[in-house]
PDB file of N, CA and C in Angstrom:
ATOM      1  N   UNK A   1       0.812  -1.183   0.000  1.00  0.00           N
ATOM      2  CA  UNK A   1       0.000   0.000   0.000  1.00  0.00           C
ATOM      3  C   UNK A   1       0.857   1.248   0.000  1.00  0.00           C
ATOM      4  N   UNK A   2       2.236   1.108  -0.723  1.00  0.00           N
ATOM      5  CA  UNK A   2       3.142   2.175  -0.342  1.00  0.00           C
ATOM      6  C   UNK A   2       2.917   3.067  -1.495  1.00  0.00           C
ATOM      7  N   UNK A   3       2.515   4.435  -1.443  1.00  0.00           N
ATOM      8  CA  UNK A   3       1.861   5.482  -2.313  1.00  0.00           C
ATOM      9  C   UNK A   3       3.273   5.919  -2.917  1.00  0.00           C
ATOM     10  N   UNK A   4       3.501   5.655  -4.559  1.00  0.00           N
ATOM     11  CA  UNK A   4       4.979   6.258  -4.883  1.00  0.00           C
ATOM     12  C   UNK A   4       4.391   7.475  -5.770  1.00  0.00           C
ATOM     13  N   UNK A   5       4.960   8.640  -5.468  1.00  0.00           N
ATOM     14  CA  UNK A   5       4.743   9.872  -6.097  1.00  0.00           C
ATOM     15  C   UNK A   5       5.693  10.020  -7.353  1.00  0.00           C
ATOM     16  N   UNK A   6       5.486  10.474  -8.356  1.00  0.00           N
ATOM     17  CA  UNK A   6       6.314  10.506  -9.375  1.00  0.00           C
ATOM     18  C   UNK A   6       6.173  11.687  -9.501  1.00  0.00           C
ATOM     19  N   UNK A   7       7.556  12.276 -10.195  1.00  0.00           N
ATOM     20  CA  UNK A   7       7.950  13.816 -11.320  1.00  0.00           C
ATOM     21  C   UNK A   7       7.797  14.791  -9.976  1.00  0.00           C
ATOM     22  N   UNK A   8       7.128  14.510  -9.032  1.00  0.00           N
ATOM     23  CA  UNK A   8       7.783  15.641  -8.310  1.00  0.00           C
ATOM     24  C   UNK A   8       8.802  16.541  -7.507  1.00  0.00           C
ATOM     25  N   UNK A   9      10.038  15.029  -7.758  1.00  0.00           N
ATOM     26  CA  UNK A   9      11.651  15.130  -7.046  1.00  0.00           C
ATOM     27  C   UNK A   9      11.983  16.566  -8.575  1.00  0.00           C
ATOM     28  N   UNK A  10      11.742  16.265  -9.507  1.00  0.00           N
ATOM     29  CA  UNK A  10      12.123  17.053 -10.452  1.00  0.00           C
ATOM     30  C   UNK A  10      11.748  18.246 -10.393  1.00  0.00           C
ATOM     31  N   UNK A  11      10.361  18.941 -10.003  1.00  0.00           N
ATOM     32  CA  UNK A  11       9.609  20.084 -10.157  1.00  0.00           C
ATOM     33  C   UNK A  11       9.912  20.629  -8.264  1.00  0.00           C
ATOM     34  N   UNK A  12      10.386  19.762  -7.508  1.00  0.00           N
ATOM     35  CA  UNK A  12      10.357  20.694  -6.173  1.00  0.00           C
ATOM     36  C   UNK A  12      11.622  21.584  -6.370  1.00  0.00           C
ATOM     37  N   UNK A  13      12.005  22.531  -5.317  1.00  0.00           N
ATOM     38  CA  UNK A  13      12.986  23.392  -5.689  1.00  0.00           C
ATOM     39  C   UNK A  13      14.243  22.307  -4.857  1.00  0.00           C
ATOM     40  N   UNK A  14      15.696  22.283  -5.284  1.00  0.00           N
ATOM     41  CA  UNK A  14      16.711  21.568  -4.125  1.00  0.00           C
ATOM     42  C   UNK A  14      16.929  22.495  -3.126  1.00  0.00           C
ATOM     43  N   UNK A  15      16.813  21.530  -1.634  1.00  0.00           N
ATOM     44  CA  UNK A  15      17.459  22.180  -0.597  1.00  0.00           C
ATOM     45  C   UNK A  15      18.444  21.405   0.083  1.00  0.00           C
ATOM     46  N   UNK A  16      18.914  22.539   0.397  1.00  0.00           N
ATOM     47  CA  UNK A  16      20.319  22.449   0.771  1.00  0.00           C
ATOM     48  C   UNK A  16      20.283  21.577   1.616  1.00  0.00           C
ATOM     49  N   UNK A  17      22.017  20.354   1.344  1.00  0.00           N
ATOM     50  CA  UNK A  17      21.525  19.291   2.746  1.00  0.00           C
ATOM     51  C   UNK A  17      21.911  19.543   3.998  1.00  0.00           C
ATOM     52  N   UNK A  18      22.215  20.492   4.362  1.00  0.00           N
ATOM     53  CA  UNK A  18      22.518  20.832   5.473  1.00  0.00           C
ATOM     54  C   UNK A  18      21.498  21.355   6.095  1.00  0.00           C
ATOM     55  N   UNK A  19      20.763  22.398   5.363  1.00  0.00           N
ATOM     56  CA  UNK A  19      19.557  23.105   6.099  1.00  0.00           C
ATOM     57  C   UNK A  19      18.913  21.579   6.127  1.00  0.00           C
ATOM     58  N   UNK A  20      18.812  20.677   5.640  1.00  0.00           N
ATOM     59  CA  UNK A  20      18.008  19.419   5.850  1.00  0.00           C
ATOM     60  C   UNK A  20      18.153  18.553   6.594  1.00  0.00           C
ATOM     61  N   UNK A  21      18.761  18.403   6.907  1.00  0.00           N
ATOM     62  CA  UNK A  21      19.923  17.947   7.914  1.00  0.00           C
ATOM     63  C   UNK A  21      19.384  18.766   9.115  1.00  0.00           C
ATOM     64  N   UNK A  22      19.333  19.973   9.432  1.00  0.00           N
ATOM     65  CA  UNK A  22      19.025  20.836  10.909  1.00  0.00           C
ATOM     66  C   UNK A  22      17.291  20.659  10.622  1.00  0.00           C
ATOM     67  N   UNK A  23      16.410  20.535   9.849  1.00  0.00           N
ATOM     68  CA  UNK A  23      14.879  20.210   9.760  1.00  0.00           C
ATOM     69  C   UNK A  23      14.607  18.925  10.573  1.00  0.00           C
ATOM     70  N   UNK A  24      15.978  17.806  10.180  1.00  0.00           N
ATOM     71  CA  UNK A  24      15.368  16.452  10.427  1.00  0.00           C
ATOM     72  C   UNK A  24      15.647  16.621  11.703  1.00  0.00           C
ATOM     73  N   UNK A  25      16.986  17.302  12.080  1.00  0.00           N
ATOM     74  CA  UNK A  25      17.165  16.901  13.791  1.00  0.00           C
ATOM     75  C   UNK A  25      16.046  17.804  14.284  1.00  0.00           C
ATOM     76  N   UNK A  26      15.794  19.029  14.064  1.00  0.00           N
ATOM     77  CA  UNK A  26      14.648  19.694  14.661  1.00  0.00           C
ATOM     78  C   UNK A  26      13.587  19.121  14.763  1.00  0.00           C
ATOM     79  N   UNK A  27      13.013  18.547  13.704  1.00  0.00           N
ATOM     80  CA  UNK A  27      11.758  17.653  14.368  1.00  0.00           C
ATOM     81  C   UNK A  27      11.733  16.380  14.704  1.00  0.00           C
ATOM     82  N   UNK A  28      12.629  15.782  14.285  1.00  0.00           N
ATOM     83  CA  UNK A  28      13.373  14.764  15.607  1.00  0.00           C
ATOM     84  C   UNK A  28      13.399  14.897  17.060  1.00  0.00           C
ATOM     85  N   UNK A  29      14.461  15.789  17.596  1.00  0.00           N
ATOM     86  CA  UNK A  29      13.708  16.003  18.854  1.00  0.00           C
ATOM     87  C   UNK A  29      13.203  16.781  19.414  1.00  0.00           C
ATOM     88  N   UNK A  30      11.843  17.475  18.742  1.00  0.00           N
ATOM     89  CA  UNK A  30      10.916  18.303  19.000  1.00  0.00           C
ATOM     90  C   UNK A  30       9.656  17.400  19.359  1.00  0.00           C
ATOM     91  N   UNK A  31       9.693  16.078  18.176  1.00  0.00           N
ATOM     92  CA  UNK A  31       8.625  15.127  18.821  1.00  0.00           C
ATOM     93  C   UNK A  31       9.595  13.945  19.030  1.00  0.00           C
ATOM     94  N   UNK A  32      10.408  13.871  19.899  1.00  0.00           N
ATOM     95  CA  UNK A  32      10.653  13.036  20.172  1.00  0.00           C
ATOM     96  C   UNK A  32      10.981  11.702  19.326  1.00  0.00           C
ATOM     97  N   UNK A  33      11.131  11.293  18.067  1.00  0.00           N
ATOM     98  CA  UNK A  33      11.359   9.985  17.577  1.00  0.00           C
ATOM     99  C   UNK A  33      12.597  10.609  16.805  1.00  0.00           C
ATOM    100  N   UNK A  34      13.119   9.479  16.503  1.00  0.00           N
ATOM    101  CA  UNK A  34      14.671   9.510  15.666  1.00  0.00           C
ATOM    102  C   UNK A  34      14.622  10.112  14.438  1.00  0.00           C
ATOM    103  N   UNK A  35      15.710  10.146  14.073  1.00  0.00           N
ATOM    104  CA  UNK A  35      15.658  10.961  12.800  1.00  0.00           C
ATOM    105  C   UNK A  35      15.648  10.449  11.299  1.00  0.00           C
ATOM    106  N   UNK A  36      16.027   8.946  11.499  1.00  0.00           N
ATOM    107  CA  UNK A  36      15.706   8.120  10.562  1.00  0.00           C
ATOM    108  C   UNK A  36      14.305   8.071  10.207  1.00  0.00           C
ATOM    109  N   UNK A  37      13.354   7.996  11.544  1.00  0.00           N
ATOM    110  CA  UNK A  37      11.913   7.793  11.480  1.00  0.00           C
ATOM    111  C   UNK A  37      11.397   9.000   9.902  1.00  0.00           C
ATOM    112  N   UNK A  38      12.073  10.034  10.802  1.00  0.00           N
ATOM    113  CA  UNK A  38      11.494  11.746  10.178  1.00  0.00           C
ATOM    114  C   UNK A  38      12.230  11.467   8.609  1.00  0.00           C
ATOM    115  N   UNK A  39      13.192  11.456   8.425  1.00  0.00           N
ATOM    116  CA  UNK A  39      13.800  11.369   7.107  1.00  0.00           C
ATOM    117  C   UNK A  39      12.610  10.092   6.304  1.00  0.00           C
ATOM    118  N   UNK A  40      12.581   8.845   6.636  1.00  0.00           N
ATOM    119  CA  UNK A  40      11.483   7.676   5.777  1.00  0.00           C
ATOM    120  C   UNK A  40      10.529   8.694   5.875  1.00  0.00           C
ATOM    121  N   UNK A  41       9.500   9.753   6.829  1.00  0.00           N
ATOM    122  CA  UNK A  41       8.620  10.028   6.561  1.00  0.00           C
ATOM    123  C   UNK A  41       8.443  11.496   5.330  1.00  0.00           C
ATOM    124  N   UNK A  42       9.581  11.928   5.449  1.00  0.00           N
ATOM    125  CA  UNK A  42       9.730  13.119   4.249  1.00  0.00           C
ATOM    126  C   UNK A  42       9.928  12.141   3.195  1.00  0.00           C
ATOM    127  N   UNK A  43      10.654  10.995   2.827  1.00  0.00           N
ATOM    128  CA  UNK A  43      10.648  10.048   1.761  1.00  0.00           C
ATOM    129  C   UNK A  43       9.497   9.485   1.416  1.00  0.00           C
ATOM    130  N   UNK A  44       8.779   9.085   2.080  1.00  0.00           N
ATOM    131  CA  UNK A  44       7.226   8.831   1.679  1.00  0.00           C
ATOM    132  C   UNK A  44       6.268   9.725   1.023  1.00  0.00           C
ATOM    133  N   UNK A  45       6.168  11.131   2.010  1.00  0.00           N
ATOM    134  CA  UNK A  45       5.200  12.056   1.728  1.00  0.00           C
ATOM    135  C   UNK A  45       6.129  12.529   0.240  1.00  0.00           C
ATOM    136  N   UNK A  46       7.023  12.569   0.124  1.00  0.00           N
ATOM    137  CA  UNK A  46       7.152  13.388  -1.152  1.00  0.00           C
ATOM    138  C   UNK A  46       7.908  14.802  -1.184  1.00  0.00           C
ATOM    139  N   UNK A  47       7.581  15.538   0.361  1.00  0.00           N
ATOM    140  CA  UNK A  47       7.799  17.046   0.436  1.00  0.00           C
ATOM    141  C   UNK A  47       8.677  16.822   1.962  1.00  0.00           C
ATOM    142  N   UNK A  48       9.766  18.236   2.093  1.00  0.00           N
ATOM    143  CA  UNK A  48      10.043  18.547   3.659  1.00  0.00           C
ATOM    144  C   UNK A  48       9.380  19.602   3.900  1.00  0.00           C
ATOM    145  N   UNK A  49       8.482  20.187   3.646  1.00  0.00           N
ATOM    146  CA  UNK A  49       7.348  20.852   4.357  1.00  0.00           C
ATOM    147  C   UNK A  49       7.198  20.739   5.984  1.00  0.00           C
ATOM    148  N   UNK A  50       7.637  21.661   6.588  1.00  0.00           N
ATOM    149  CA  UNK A  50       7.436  20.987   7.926  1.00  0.00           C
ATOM    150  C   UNK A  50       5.844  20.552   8.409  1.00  0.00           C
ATOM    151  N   UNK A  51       4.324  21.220   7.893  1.00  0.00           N
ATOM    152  CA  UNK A  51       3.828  21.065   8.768  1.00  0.00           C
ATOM    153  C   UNK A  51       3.286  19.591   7.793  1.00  0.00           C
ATOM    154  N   UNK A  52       3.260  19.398   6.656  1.00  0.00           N
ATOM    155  CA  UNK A  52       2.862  18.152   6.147  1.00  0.00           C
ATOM    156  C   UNK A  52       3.611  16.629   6.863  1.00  0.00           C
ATOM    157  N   UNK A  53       5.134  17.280   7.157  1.00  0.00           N
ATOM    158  CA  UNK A  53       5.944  16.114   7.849  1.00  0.00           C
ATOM    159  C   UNK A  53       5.353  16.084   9.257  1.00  0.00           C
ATOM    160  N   UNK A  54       5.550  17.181   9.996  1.00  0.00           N
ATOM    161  CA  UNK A  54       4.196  17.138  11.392  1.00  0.00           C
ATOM    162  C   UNK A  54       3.370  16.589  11.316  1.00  0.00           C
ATOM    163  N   UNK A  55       2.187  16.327  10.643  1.00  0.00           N
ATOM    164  CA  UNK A  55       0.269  15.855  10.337  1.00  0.00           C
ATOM    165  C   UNK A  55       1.426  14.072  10.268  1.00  0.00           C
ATOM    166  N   UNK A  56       2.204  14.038   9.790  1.00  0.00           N
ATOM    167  CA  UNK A  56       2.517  12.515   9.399  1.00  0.00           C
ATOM    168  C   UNK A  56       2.408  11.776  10.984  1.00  0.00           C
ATOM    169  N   UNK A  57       3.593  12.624  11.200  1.00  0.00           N
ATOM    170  CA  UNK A  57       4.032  12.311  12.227  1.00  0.00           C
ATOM    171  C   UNK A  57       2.994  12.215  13.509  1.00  0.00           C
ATOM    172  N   UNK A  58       1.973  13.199  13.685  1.00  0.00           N
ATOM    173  CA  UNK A  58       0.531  13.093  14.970  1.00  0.00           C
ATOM    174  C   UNK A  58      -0.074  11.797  14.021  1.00  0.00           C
ATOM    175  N   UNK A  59       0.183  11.625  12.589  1.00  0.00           N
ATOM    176  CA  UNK A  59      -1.087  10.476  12.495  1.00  0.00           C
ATOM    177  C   UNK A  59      -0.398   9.294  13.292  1.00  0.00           C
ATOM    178  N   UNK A  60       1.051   9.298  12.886  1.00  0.00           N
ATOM    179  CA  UNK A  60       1.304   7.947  13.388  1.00  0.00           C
ATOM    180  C   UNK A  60       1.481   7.677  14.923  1.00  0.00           C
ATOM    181  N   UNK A  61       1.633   8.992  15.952  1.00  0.00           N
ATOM    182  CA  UNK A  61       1.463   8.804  17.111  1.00  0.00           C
ATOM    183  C   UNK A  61       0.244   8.403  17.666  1.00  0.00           C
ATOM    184  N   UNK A  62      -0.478   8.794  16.726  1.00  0.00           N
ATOM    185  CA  UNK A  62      -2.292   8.438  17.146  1.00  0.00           C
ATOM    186  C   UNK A  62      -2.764   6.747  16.431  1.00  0.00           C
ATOM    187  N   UNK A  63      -1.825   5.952  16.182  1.00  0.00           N
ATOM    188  CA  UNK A  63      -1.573   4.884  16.035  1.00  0.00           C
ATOM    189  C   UNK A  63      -1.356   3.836  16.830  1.00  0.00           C
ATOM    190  N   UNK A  64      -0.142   4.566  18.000  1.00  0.00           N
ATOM    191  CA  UNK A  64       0.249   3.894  18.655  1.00  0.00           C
ATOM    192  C   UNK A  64      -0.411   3.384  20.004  1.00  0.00           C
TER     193      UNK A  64
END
């Protein structure tokens, strides 16, 4: 059931991996889970948007 997004790695703008890098640890431990978690979940959704990576992240706490 894994949703693969196409053509949009091409049309987003690149960011820098460093500023990406300080996103993942920031919301890493802002909610608490690792940063691997946060990185698979920006790989899934498609975007580093923070609040779209946030909504991921409350769905899957409301999982547990």
């Amino acid at each position: 059931m894994a949703q693969i997004k196409t053509g949009q790695a091409s049309s987003a703008p690149a960011i820098d991996p460093t500023r990406l890098e300080e996103e993942v640890a920031y919301l890493a431990k802002r909610h608490r889970i690792s940063a691997a978690i946060v990185r698979e979940i920006i790989r899934r959704i498609g975007t580093v948007e923070r609040s779209a990576v946030e909504r991921e992240i409350r769905k899957g706490m409301a999982r547990r």
